[in-house]
PDB file of N, CA and C in Angstrom:
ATOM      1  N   UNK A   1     -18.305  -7.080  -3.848  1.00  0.00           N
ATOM      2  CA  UNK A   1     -18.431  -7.819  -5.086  1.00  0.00           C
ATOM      3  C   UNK A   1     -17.827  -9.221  -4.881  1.00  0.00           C
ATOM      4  N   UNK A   2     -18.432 -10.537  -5.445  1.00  0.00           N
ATOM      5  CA  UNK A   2     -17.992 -11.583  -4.810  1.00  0.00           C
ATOM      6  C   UNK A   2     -17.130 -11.596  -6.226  1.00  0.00           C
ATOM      7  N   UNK A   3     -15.696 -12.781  -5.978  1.00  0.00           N
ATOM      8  CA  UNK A   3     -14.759 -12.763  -6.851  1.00  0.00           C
ATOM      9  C   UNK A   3     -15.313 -13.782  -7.699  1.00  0.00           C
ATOM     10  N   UNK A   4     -14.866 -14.028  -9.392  1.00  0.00           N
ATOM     11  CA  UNK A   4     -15.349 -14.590 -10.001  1.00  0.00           C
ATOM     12  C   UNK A   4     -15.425 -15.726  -9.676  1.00  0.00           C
ATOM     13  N   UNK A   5     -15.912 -16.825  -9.875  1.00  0.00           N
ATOM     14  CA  UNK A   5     -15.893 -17.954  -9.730  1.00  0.00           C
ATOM     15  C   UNK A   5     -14.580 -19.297 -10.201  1.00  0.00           C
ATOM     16  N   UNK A   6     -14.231 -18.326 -11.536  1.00  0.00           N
ATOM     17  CA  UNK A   6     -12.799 -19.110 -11.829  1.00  0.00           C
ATOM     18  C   UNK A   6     -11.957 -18.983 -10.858  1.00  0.00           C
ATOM     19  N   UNK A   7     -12.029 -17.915 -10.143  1.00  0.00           N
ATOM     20  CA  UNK A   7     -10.811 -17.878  -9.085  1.00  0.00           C
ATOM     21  C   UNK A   7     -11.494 -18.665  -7.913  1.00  0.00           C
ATOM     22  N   UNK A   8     -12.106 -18.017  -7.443  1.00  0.00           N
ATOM     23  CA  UNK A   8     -12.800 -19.309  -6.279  1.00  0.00           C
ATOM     24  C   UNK A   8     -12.247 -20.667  -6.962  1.00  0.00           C
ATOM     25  N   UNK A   9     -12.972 -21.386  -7.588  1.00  0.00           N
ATOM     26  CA  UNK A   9     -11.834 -23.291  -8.073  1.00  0.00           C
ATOM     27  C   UNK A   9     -10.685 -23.260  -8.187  1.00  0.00           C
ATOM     28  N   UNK A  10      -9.734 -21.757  -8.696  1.00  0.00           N
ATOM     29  CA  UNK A  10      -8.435 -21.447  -8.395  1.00  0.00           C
ATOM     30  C   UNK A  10      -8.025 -22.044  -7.388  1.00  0.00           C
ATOM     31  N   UNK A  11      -8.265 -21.400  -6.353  1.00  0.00           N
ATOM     32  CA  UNK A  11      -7.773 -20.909  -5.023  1.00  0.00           C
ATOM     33  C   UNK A  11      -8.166 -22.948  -4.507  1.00  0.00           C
ATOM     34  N   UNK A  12      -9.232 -23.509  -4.778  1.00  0.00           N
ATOM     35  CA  UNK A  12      -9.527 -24.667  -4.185  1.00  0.00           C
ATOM     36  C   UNK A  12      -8.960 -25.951  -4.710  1.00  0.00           C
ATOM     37  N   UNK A  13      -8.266 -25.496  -5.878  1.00  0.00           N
ATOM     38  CA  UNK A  13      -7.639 -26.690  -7.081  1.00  0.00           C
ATOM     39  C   UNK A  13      -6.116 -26.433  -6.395  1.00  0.00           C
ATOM     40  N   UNK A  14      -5.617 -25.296  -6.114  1.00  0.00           N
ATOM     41  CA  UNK A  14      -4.446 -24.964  -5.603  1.00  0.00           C
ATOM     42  C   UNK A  14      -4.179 -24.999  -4.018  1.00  0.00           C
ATOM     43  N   UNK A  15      -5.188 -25.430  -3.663  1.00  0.00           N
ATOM     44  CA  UNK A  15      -5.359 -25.880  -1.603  1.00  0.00           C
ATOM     45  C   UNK A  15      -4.702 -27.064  -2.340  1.00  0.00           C
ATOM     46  N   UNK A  16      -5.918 -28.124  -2.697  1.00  0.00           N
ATOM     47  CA  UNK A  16      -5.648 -29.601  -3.103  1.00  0.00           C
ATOM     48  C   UNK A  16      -4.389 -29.868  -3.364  1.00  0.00           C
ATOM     49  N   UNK A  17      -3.845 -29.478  -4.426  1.00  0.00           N
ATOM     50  CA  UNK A  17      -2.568 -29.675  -5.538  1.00  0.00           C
ATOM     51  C   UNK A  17      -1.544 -29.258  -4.672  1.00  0.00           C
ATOM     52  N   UNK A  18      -1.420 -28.614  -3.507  1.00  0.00           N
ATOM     53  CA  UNK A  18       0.209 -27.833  -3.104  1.00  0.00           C
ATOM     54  C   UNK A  18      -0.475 -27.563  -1.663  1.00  0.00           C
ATOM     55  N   UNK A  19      -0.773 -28.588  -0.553  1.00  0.00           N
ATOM     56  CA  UNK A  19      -1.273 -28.505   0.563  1.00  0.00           C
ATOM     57  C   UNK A  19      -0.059 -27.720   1.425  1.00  0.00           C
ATOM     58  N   UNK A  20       0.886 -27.943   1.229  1.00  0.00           N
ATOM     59  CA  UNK A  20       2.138 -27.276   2.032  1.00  0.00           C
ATOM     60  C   UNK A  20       2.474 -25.969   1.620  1.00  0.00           C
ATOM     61  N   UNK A  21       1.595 -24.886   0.563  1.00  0.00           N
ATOM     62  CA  UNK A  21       2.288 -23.647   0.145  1.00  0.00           C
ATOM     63  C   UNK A  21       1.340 -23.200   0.638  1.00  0.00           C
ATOM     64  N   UNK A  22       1.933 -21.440   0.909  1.00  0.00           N
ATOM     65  CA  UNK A  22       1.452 -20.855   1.258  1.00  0.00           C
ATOM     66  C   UNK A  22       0.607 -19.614   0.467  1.00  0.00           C
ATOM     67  N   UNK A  23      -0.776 -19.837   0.927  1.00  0.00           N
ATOM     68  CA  UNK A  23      -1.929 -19.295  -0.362  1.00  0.00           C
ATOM     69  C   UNK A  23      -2.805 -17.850   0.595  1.00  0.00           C
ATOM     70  N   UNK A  24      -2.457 -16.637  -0.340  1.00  0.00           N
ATOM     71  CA  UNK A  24      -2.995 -15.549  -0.127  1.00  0.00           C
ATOM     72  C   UNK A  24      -4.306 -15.220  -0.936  1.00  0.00           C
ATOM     73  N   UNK A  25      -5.299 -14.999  -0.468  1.00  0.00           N
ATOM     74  CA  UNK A  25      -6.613 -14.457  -1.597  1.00  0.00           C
ATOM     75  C   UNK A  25      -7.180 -13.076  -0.994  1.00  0.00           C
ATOM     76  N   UNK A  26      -6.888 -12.317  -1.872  1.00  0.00           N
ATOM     77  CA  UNK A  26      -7.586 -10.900  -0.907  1.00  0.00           C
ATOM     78  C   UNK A  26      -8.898 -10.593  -2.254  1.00  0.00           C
ATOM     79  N   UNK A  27      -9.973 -10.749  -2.329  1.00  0.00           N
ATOM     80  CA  UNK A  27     -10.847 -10.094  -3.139  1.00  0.00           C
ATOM     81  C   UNK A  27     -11.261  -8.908  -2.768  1.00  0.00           C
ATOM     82  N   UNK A  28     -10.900  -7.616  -3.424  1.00  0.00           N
ATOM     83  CA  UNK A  28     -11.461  -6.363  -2.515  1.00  0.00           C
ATOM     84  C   UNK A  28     -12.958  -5.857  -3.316  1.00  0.00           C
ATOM     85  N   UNK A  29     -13.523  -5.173  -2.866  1.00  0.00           N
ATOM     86  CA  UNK A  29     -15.042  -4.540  -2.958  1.00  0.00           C
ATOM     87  C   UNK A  29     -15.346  -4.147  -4.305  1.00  0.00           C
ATOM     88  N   UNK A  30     -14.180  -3.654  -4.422  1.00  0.00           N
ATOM     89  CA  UNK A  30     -13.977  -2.708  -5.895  1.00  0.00           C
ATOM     90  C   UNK A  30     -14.001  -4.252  -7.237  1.00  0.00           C
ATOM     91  N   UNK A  31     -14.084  -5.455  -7.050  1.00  0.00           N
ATOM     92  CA  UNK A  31     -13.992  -6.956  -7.878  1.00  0.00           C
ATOM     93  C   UNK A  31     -12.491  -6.853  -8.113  1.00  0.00           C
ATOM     94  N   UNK A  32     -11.352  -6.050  -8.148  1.00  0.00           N
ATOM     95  CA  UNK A  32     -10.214  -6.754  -8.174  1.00  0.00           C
ATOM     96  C   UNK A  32      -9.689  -7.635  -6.742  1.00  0.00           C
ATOM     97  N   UNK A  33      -9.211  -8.572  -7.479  1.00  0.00           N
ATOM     98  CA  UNK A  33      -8.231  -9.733  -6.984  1.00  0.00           C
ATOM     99  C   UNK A  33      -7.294 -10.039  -6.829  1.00  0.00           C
ATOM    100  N   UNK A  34      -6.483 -10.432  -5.522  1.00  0.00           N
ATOM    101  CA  UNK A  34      -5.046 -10.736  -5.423  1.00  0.00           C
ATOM    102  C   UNK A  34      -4.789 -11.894  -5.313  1.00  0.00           C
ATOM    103  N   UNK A  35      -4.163 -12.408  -5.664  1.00  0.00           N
ATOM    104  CA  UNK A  35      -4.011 -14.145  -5.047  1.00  0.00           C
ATOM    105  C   UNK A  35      -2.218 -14.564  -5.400  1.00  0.00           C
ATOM    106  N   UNK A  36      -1.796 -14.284  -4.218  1.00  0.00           N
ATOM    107  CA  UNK A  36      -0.479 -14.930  -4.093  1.00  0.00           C
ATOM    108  C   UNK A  36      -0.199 -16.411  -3.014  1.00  0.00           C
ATOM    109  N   UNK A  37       0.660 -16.657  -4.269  1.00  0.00           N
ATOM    110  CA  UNK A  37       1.312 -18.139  -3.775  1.00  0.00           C
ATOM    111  C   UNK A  37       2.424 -18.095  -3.746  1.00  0.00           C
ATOM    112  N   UNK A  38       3.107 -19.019  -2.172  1.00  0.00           N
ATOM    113  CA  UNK A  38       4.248 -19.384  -2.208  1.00  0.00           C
ATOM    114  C   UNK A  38       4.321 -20.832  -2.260  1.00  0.00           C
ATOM    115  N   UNK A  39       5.180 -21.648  -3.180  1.00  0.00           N
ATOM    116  CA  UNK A  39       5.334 -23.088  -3.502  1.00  0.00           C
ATOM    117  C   UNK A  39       6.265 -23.548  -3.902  1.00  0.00           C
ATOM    118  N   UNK A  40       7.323 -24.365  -2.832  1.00  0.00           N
ATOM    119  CA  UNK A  40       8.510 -24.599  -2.995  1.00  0.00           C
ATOM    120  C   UNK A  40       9.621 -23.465  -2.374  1.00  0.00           C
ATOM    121  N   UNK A  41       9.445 -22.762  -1.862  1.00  0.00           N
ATOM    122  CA  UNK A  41       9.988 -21.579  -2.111  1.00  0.00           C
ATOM    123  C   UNK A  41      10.107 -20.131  -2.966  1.00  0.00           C
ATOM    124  N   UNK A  42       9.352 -20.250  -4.110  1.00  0.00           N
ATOM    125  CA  UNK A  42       8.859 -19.211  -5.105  1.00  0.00           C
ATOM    126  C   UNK A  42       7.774 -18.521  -4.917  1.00  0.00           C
ATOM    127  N   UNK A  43       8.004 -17.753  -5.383  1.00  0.00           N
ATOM    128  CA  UNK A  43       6.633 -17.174  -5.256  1.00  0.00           C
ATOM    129  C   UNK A  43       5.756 -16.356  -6.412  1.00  0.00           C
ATOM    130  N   UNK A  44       4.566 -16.426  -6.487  1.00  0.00           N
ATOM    131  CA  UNK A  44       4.110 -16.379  -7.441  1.00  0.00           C
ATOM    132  C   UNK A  44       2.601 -15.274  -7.206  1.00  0.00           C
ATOM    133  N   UNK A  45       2.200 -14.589  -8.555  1.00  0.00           N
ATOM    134  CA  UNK A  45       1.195 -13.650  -8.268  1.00  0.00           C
ATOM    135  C   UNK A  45       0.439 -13.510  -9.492  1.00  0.00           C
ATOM    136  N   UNK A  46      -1.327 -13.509  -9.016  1.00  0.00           N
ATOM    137  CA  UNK A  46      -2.104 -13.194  -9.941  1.00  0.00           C
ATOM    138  C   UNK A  46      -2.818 -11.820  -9.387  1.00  0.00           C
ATOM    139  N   UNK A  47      -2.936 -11.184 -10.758  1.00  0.00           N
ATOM    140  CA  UNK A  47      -3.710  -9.989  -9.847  1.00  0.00           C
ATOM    141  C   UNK A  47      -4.550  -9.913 -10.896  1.00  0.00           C
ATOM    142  N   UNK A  48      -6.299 -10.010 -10.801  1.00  0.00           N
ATOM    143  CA  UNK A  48      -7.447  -9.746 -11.417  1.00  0.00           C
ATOM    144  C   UNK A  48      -8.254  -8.594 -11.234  1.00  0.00           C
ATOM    145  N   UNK A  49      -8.433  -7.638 -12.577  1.00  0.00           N
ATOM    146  CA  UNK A  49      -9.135  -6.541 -12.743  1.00  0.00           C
ATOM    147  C   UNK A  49     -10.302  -6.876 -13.434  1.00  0.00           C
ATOM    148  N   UNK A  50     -11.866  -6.548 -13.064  1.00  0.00           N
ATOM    149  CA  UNK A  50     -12.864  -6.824 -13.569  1.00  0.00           C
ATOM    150  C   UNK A  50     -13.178  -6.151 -15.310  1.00  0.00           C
ATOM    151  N   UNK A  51     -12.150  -5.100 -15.033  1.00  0.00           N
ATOM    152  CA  UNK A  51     -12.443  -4.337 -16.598  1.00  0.00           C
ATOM    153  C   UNK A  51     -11.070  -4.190 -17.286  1.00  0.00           C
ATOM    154  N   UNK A  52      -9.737  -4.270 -16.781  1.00  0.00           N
ATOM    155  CA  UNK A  52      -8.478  -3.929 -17.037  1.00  0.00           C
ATOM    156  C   UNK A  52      -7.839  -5.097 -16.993  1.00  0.00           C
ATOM    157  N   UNK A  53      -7.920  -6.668 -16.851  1.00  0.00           N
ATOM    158  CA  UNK A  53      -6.854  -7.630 -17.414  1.00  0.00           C
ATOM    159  C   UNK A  53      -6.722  -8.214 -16.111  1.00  0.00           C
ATOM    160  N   UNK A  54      -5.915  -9.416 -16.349  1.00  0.00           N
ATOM    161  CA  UNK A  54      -5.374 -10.174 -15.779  1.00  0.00           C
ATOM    162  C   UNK A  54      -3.925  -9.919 -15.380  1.00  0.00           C
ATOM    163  N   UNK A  55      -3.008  -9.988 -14.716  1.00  0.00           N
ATOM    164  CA  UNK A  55      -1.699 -10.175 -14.697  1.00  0.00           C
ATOM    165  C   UNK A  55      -0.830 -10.697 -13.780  1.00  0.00           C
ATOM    166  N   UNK A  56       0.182 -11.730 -14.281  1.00  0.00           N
ATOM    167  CA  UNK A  56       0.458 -12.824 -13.275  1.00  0.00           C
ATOM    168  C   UNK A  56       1.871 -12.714 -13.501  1.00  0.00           C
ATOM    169  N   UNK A  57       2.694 -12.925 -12.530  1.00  0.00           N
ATOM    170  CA  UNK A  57       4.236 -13.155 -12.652  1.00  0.00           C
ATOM    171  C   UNK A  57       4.417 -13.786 -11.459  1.00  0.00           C
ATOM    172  N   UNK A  58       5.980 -14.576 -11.559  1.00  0.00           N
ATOM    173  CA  UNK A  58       6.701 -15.129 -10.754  1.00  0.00           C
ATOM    174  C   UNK A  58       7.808 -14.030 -10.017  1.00  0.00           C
ATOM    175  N   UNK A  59       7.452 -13.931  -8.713  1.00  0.00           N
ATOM    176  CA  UNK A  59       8.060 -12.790  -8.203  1.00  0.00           C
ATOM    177  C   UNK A  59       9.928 -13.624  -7.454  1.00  0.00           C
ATOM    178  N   UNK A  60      11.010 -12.651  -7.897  1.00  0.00           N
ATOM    179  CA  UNK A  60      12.194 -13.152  -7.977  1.00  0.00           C
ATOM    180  C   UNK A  60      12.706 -12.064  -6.735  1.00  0.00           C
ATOM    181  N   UNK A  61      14.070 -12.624  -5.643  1.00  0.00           N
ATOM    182  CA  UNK A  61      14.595 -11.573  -4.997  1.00  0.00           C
ATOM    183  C   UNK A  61      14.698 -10.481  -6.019  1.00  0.00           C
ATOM    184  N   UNK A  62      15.336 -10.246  -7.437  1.00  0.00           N
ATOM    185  CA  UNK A  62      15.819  -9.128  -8.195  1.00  0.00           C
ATOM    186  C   UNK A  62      14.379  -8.525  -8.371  1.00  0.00           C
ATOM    187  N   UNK A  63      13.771  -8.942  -8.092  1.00  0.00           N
ATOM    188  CA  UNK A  63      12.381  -8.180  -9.270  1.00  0.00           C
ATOM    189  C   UNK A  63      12.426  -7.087  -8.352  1.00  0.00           C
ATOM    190  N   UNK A  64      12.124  -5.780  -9.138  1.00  0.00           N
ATOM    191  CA  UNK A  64      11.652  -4.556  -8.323  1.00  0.00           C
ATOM    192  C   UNK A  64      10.630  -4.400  -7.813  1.00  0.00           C
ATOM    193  N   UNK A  65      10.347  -3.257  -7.153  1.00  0.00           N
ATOM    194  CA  UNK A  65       9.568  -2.872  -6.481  1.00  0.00           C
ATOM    195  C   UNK A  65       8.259  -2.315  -7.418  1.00  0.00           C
ATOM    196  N   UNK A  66       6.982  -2.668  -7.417  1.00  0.00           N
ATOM    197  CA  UNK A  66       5.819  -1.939  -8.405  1.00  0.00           C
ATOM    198  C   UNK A  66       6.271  -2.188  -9.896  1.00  0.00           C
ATOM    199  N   UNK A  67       7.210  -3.079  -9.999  1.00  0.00           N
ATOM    200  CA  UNK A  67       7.400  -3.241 -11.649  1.00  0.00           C
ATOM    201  C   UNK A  67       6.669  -3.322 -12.902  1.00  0.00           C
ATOM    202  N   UNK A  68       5.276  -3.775 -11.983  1.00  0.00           N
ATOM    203  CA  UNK A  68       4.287  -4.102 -12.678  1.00  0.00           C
ATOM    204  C   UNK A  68       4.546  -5.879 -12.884  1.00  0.00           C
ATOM    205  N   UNK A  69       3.628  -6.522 -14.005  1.00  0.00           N
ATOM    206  CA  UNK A  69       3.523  -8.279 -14.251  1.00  0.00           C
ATOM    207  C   UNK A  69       4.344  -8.643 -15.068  1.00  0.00           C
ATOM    208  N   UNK A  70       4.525  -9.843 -15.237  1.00  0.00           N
ATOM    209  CA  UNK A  70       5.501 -10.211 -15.947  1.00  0.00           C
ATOM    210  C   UNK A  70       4.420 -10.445 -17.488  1.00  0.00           C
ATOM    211  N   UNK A  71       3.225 -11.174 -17.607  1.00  0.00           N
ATOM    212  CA  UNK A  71       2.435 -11.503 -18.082  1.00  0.00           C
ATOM    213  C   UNK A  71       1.094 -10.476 -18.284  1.00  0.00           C
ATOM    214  N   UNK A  72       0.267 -10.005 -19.229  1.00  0.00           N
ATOM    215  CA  UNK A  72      -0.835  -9.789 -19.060  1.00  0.00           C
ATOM    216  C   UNK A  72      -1.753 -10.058 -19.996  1.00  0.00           C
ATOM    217  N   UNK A  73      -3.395 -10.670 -19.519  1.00  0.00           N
ATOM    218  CA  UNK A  73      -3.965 -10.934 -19.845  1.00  0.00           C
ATOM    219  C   UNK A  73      -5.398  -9.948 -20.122  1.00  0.00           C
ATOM    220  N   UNK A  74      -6.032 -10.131 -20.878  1.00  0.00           N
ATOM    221  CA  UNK A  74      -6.849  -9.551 -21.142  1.00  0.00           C
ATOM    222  C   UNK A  74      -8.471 -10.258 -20.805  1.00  0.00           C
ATOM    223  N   UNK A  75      -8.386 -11.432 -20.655  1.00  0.00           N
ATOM    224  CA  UNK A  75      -9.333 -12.529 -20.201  1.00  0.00           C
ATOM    225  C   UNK A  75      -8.563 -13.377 -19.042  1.00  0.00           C
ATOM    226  N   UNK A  76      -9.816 -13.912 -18.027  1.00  0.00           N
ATOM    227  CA  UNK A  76      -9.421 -14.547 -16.744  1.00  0.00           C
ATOM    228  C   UNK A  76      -8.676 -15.873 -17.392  1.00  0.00           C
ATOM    229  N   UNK A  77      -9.597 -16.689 -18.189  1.00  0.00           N
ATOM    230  CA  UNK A  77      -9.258 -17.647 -18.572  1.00  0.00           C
ATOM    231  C   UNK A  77      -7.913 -18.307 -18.509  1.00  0.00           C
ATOM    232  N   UNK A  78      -7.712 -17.401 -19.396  1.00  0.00           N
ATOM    233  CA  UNK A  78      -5.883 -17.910 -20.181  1.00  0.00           C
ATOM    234  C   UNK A  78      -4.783 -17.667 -18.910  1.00  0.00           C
ATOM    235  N   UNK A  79      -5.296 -16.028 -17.938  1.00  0.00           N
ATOM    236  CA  UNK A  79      -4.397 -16.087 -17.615  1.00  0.00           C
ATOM    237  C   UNK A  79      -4.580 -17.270 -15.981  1.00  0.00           C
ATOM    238  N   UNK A  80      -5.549 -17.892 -16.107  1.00  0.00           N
ATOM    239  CA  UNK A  80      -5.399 -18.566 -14.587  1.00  0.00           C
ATOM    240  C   UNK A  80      -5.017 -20.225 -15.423  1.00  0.00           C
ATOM    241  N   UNK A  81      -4.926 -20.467 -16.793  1.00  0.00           N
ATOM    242  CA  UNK A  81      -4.450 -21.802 -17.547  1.00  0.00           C
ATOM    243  C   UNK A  81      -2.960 -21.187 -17.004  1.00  0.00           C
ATOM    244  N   UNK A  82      -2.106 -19.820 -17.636  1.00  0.00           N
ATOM    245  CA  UNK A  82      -0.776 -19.961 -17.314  1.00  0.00           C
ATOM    246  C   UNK A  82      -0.491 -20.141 -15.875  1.00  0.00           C
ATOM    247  N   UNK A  83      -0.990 -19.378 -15.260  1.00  0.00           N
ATOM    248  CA  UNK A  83      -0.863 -19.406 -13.364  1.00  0.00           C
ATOM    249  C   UNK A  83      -1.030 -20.361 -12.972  1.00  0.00           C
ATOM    250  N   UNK A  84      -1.815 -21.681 -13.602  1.00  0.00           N
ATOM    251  CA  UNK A  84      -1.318 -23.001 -13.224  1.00  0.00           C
ATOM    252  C   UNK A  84      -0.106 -23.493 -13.683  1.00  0.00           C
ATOM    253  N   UNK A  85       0.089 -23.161 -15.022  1.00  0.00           N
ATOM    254  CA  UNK A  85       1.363 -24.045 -16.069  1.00  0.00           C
ATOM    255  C   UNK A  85       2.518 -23.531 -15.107  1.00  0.00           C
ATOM    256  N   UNK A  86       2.773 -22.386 -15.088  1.00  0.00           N
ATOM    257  CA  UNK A  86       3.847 -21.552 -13.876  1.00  0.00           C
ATOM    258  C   UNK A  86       4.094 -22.560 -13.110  1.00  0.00           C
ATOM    259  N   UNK A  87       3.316 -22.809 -12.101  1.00  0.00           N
ATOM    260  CA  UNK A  87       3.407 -22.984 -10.846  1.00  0.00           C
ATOM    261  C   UNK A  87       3.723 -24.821 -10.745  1.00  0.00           C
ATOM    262  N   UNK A  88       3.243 -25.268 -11.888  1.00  0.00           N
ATOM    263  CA  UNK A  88       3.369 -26.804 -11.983  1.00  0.00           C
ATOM    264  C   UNK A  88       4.286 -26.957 -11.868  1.00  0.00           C
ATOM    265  N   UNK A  89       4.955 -25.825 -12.849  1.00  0.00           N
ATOM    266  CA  UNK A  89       6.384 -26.219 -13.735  1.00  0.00           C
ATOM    267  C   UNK A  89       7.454 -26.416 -12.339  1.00  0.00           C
ATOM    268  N   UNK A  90       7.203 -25.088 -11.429  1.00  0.00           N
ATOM    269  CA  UNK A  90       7.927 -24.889 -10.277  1.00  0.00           C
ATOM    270  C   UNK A  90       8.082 -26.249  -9.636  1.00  0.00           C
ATOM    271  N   UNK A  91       6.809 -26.788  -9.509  1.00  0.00           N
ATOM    272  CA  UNK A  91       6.802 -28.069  -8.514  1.00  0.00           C
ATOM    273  C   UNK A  91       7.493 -28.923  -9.015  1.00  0.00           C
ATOM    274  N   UNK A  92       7.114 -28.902 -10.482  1.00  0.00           N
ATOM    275  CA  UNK A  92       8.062 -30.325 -11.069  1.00  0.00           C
ATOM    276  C   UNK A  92       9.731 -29.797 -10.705  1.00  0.00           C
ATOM    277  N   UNK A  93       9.686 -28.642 -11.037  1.00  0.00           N
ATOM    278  CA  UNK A  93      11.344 -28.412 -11.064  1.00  0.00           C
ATOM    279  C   UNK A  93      12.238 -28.946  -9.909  1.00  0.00           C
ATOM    280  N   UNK A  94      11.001 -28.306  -8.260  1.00  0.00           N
ATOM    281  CA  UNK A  94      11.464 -28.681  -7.403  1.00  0.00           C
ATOM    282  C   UNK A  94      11.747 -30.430  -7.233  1.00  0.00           C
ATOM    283  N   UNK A  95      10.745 -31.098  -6.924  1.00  0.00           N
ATOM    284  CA  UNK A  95      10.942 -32.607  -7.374  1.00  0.00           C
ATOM    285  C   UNK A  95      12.063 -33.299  -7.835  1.00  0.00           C
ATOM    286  N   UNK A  96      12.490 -32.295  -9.128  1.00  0.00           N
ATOM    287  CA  UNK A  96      13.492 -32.687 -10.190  1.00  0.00           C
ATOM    288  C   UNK A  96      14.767 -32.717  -9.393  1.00  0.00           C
ATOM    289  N   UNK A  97      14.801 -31.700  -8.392  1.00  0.00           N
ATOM    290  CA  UNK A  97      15.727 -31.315  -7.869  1.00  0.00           C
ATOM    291  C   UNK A  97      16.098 -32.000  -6.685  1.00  0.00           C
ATOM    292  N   UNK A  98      15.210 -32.455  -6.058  1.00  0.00           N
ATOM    293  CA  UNK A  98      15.542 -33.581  -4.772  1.00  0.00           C
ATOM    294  C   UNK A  98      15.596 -34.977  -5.376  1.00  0.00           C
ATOM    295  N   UNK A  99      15.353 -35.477  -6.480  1.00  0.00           N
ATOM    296  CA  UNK A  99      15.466 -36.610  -6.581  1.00  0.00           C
ATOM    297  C   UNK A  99      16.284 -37.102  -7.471  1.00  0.00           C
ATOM    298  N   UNK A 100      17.807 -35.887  -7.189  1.00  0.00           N
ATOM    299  CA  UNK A 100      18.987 -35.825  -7.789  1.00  0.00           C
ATOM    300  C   UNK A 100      20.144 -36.675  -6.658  1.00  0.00           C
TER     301      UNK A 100
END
């Protein structure tokens, strides 16, 4: 099953925007989607179900193991608007932080 197309410009808006992080995309057969990012040092995760939701979190040393998302969505949409806002925020933070 090819992955939706919002994620495909995902994955190519997030090459562009953060050339130095490191970007995982696994689309498996079944149409769910993985797509983890590391940026700045954080790291971050969307995971897309074709019939069961969206769900995205910022993964922390404390976070457990299978905790499940921090976020879930019920449409791709919204949740790949937050999985950008997330991840901006990170960059700006970092930024914020070296040019102290």
């Amino acid at each position: 099953m090819t992955p939706p197309l919002q994620l495909q410009d995902l994955v190519a808006e997030l090459v562009h925007a953060h050339p130095s992080a490191k970007l995982d995309f696994d689309p498996l057969p079944s149409g769910v989607c993985f797509l983890w990012l590391t940026v700045e040092g954080r790291n971050f995760c969307l995971e897309y179900h074709p019939t069961q939701g969206t769900g995205v979190s910022e993964n922390v040393a404390e976070t457990p193991l299978f905790s499940g998302h921090d976020h879930g969505f019920a449409a791709l949409e919204p949740a790949i608007k937050f999985f950008k806002q997330i991840v901006a925020k990170a960059a700006e933070e970092s930024l914020a932080v070296l040019a102290q």
